[in-house]
N, C-alpha and C. Protein backbone atom coordinates (compact mmCIF):
# COMPACT_ATOMS: atom_id res chain seq x y z
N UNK A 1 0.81 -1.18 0.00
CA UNK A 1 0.00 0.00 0.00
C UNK A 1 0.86 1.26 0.00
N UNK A 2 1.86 1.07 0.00
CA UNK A 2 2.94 2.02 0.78
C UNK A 2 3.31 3.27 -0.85
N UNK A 3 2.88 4.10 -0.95
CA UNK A 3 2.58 5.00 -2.36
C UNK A 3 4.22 5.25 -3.08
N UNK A 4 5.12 5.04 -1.65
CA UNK A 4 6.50 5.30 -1.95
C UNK A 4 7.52 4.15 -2.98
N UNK A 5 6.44 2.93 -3.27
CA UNK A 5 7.03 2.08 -3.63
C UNK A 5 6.03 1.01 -4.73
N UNK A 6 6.51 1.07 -6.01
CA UNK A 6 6.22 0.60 -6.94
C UNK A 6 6.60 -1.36 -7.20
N UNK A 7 6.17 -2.09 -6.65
CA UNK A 7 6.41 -3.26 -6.61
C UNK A 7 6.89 -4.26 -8.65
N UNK A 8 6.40 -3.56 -9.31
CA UNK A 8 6.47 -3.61 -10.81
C UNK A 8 7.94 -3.02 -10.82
N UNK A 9 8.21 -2.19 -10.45
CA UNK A 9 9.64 -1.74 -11.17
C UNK A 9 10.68 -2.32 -10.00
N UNK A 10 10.73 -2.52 -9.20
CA UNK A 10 11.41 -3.53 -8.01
C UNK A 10 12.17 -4.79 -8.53
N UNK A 11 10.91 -5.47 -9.00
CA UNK A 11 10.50 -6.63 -9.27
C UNK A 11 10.86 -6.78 -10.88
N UNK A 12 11.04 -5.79 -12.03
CA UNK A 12 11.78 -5.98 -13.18
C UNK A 12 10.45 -6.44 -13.86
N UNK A 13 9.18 -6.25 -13.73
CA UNK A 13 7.81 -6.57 -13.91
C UNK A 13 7.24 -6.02 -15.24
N UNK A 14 6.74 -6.18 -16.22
CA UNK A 14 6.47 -5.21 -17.58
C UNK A 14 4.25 -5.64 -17.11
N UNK A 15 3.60 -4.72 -17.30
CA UNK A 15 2.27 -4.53 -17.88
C UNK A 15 1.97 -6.03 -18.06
N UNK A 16 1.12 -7.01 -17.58
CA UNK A 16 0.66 -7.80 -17.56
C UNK A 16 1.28 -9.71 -17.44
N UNK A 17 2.61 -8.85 -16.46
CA UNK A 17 3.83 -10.05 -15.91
C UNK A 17 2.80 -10.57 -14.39
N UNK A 18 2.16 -9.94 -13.77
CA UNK A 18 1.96 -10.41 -12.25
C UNK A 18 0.28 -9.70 -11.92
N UNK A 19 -0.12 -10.26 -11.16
CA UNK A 19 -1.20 -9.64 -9.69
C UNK A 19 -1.12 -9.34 -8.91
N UNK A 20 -0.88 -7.95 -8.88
CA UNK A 20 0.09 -7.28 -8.00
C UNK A 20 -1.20 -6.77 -7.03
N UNK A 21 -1.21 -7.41 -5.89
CA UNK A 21 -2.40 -6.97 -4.80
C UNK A 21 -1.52 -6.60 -3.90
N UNK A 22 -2.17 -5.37 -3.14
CA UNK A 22 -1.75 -4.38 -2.03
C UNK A 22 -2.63 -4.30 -1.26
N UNK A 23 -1.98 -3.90 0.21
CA UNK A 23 -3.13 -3.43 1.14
C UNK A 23 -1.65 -3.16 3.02
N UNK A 24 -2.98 -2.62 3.16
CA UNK A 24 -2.14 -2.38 4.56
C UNK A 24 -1.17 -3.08 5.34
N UNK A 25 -0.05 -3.14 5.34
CA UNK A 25 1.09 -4.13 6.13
C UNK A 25 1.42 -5.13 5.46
N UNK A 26 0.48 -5.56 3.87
CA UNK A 26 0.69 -6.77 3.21
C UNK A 26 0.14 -7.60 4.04
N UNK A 27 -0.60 -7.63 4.46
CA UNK A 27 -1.41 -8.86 5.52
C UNK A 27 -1.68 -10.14 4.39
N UNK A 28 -1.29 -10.97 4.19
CA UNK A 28 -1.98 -12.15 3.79
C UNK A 28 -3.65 -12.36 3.83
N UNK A 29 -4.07 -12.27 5.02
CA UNK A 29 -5.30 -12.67 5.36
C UNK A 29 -6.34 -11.92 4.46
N UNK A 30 -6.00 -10.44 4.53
CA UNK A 30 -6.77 -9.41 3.56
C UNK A 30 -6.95 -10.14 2.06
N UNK A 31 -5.40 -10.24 1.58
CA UNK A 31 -5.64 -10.52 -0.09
C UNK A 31 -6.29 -12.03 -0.03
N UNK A 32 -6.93 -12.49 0.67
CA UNK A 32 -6.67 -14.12 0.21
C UNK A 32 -8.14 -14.16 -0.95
N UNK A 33 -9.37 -13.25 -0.59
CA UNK A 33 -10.30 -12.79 -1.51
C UNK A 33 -9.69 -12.97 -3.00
N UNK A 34 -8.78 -11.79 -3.14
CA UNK A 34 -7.90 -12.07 -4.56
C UNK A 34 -7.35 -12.92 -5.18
N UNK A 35 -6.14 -13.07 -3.67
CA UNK A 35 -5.54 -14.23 -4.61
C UNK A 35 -6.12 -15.56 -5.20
N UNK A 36 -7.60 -15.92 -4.29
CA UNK A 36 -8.52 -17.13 -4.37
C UNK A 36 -9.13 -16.83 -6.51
N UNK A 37 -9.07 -15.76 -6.72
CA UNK A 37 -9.40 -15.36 -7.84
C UNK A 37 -8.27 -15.34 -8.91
N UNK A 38 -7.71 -15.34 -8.63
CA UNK A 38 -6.25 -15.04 -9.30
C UNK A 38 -5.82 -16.31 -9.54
N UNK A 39 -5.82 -17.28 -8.51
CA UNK A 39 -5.51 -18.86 -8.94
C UNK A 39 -6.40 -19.51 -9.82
N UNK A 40 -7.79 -19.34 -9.27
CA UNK A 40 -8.53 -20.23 -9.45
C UNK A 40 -9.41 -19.93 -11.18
N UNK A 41 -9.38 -18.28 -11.40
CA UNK A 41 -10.11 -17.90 -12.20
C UNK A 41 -9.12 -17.33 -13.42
N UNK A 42 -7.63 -16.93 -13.38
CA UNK A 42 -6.60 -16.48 -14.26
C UNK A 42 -5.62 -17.21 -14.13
N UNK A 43 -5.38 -18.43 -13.42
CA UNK A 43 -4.58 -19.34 -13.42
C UNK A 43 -2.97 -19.38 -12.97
N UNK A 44 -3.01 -18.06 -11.99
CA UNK A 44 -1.43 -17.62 -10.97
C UNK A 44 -1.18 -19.04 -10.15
N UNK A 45 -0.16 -19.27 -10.22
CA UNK A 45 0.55 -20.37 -9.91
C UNK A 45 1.36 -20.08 -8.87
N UNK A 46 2.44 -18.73 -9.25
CA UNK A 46 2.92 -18.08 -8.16
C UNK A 46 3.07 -16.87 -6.99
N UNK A 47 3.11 -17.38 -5.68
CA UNK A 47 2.97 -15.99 -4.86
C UNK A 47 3.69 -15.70 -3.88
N UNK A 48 3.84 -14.49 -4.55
CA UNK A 48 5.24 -13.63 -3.55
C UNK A 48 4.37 -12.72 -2.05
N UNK A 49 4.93 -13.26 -1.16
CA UNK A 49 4.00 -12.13 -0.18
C UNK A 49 5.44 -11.06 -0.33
N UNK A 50 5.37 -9.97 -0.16
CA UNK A 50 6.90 -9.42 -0.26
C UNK A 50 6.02 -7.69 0.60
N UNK A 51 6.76 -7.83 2.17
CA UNK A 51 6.70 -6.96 2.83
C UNK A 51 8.29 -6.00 2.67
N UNK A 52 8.01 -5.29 3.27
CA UNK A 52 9.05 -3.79 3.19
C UNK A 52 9.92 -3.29 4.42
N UNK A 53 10.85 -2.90 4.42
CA UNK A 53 11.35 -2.44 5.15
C UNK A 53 10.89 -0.50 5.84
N UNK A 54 11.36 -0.03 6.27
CA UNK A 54 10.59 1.34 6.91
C UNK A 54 9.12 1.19 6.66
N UNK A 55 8.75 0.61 7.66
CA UNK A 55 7.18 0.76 7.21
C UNK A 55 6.25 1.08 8.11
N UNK A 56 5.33 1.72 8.33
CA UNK A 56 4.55 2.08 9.05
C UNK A 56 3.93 1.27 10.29
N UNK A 57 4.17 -0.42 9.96
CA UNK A 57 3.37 -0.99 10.64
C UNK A 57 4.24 -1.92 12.02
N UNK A 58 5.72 -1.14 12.10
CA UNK A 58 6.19 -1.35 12.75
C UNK A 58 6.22 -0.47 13.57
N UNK A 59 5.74 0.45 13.59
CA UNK A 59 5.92 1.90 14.20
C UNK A 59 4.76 2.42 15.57
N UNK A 60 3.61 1.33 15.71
CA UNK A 60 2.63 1.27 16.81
C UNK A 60 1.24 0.35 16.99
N UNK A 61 1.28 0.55 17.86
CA UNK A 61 0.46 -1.11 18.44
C UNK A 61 -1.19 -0.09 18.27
N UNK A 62 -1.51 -1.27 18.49
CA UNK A 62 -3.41 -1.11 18.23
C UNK A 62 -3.72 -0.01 19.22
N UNK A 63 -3.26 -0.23 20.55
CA UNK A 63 -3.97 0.63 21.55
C UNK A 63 -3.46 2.05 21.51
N UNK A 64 -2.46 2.38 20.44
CA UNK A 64 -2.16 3.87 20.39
C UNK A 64 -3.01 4.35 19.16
N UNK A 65 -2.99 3.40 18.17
CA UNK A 65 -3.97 3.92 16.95
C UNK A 65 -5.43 4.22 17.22
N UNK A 66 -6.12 3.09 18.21
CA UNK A 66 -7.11 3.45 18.83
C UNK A 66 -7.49 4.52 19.56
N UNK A 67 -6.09 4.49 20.55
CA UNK A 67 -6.27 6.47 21.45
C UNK A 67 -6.34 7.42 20.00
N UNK A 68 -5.41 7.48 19.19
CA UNK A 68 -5.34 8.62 18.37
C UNK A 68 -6.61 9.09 17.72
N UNK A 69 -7.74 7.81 17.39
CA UNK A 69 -8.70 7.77 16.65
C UNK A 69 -9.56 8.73 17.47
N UNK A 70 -9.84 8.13 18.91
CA UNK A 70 -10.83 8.67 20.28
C UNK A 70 -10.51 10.18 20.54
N UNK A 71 -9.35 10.22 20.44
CA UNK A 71 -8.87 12.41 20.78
C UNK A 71 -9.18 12.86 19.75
N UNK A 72 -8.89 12.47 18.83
CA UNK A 72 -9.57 13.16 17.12
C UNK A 72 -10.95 13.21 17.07
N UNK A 73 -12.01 12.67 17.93
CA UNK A 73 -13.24 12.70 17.90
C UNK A 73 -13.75 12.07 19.34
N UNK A 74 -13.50 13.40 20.41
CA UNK A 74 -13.88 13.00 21.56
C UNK A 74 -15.15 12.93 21.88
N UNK A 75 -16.07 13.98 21.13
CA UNK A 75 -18.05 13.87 21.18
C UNK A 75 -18.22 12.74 20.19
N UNK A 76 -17.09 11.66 19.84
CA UNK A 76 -18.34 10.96 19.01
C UNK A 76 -18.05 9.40 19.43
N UNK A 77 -18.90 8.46 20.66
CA UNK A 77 -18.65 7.45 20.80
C UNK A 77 -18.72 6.54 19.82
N UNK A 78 -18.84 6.74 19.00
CA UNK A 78 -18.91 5.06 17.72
C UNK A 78 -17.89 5.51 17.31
N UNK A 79 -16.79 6.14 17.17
CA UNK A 79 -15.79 6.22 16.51
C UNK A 79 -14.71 5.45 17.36
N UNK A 80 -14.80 5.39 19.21
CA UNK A 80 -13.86 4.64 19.82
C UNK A 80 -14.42 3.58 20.19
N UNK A 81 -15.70 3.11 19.57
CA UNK A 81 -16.22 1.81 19.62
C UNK A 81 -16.00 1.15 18.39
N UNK A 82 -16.16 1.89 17.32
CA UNK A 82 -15.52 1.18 16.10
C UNK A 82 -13.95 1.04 15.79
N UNK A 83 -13.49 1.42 16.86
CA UNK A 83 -11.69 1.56 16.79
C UNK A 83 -11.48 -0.03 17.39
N UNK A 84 -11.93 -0.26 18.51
CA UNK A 84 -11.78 -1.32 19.67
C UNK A 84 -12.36 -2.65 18.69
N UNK A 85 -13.21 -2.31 18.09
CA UNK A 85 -13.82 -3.58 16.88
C UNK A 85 -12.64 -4.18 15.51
N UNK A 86 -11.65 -3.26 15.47
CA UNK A 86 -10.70 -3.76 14.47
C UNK A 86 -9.25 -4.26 15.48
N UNK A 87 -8.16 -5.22 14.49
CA UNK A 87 -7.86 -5.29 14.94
C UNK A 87 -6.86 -4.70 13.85
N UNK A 88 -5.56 -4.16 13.87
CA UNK A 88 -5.04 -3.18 13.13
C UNK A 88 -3.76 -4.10 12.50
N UNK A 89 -3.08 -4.62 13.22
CA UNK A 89 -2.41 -5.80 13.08
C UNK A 89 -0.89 -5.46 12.53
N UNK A 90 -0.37 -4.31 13.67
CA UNK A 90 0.90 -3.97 13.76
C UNK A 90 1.86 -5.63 14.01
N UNK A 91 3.13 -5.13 13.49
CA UNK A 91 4.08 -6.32 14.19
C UNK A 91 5.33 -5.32 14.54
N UNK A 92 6.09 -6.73 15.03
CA UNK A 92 7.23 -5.73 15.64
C UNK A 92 8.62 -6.49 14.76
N UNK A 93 8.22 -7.80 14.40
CA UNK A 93 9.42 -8.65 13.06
C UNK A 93 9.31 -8.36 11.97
N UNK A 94 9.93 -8.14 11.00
CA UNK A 94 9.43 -7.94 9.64
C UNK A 94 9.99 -9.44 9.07
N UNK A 95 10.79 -10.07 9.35
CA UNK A 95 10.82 -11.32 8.82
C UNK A 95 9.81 -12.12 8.73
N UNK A 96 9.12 -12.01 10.58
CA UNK A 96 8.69 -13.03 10.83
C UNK A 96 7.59 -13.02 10.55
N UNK A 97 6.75 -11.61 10.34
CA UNK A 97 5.52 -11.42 9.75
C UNK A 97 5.59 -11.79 8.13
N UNK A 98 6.42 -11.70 7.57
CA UNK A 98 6.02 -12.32 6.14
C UNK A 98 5.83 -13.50 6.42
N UNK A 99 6.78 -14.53 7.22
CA UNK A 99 7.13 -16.18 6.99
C UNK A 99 5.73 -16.20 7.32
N UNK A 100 5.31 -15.58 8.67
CA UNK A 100 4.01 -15.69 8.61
C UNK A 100 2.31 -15.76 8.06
N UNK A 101 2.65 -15.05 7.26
CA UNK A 101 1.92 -14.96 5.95
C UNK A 101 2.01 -15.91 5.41
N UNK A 102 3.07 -16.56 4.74
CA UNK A 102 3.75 -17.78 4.02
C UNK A 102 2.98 -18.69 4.57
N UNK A 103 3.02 -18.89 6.24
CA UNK A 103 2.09 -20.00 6.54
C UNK A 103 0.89 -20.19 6.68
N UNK A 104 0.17 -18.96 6.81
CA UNK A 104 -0.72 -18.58 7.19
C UNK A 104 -1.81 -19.00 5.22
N UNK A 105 -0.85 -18.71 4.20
CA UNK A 105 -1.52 -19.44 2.92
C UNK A 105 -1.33 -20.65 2.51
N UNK A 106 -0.20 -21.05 3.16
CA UNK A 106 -0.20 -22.27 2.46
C UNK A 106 -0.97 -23.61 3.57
N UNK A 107 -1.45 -22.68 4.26
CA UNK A 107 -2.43 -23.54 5.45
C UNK A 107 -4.01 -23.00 5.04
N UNK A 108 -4.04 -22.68 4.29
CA UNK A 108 -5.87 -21.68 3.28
C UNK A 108 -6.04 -22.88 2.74
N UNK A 109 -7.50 -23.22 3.63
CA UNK A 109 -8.23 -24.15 2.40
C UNK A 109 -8.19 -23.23 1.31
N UNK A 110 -8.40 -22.28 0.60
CA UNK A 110 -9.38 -22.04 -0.32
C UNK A 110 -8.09 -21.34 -1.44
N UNK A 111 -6.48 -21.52 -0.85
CA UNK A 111 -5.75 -21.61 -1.61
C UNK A 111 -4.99 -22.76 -2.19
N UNK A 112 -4.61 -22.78 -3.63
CA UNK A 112 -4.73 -24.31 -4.22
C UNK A 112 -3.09 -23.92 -3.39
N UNK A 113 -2.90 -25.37 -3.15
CA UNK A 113 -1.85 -25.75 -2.53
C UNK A 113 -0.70 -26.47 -3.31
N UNK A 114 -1.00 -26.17 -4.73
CA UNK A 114 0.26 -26.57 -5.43
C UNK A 114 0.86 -25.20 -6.22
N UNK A 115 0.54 -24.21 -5.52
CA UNK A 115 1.21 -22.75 -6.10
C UNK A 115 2.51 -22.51 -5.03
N UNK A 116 3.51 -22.23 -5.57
CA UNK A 116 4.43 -21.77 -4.76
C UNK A 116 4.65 -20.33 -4.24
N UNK A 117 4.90 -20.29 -3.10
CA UNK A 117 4.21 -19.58 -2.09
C UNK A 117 5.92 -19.04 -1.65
N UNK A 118 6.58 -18.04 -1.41
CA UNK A 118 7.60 -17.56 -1.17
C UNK A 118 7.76 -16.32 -0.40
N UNK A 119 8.67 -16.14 0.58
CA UNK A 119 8.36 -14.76 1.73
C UNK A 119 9.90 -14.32 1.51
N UNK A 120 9.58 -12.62 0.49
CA UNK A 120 10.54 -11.92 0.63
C UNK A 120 10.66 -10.53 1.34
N UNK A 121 11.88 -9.56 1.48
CA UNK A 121 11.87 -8.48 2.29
C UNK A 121 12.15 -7.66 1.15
N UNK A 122 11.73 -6.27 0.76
CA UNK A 122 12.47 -4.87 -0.07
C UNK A 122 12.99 -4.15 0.76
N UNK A 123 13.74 -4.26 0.77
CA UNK A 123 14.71 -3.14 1.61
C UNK A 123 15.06 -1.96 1.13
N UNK A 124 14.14 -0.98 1.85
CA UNK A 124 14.03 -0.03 1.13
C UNK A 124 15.36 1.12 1.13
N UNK A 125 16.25 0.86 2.15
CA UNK A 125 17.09 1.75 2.01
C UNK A 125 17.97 1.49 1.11
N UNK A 126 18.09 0.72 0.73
CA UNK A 126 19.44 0.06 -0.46
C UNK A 126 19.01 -0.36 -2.07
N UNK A 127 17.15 -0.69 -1.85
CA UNK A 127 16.46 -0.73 -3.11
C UNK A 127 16.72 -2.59 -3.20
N UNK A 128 17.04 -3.34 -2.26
CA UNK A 128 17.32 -5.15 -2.47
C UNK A 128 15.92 -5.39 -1.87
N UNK A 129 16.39 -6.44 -2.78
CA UNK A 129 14.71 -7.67 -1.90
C UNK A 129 16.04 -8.99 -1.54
N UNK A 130 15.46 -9.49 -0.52
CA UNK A 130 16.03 -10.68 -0.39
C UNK A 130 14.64 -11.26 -0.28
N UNK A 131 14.96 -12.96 -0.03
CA UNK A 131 13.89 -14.06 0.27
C UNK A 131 13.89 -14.48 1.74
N UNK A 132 13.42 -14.66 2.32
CA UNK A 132 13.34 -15.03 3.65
C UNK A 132 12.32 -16.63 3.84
N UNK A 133 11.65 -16.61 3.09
CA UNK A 133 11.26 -18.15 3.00
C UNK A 133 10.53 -18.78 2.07
C-alpha cells in the first residue's frame, strides 16, 4: 500500500507479468479474496508475499492507533467503539511477519496448494529484496 514504492519496477515486472495486490502491512489474510481469484479464475501459480522495510506498521500497536482515533473525535462514541472492533495488526518482526503470511496461505483451504508460495523483504534503504522463505 505504501505509495513510496512501486512493486512492478522492483521486481523488473512489464504490464501484464503479475497480480500485484496491495493493502495495509501486506497482511496475507486481507488478499486471500484475490488471490482465491487469481488462482482459481486467471490461473497464478505463483505468490510472492513481499513486505518492506521502513514501514509504518512497525511503528505502533493497536492501543495507540485506537487512542489517536478517540482524541480526534472525543463527542463521538462510535468512533472509539468502532476503533476497539478492528484489529489493526501492527508487528514488531518484519521477517517473521512475512514467513508468517507464508504460513498462514499455504495452510488456506481455499488456496490451491500446489502454487508456490515464497516470503521476501524490499529493503528499502538500499532498493534489495532478499527471500526469507
Amino acid at each position: 500500500m505504501d505509495a513510496r514504492l512501486n512493486p512492478a519496477e522492483f521486481l523488473g515486472l512489464q504490464d501484464g507479468d503479475a497480480h500485484v495486490i496491495r493493502n495495509s502491512g501486506g497482511l496475507a489474510k486481507e488478499a486471500v479474496r484475490s488471490l482465491v481469484i487469481s488462482q482459481r479464475l486467471l490461473g497464478t501459480e505463483d505468490i510472492l508475499v513481499i513486505h518492506h522495510s521502513d514501514r509504518g506498521m512497525l511503528t505502533f500497536t493497536d492501543e495507540f492507533l485506537r487512542n489517536q482515533l478517540a482524541k480526534a473525535h472525543p463527542d463521538d462514541a462510535a468512533v472509539a467503539n468502532a476503533a476497539r472492533g478492528i484489529e489493526f495488526e501492527p508487528f514488531s518482526d518484519l521477517d517473521e511477519s512475512v514467513k508468517s503470511d507464508v504460513a498462514y496461505l499455504k495452510n488456506h483451504p481455499l488456496v490451491h496448494q500446489k502454487a508456490t508460495i515464497t516470503a521476501w523483504v524490499y529493503e528499502v534503504e538500499n532498493g534489495k529484496i532478499r527471500q526469507v522463505a
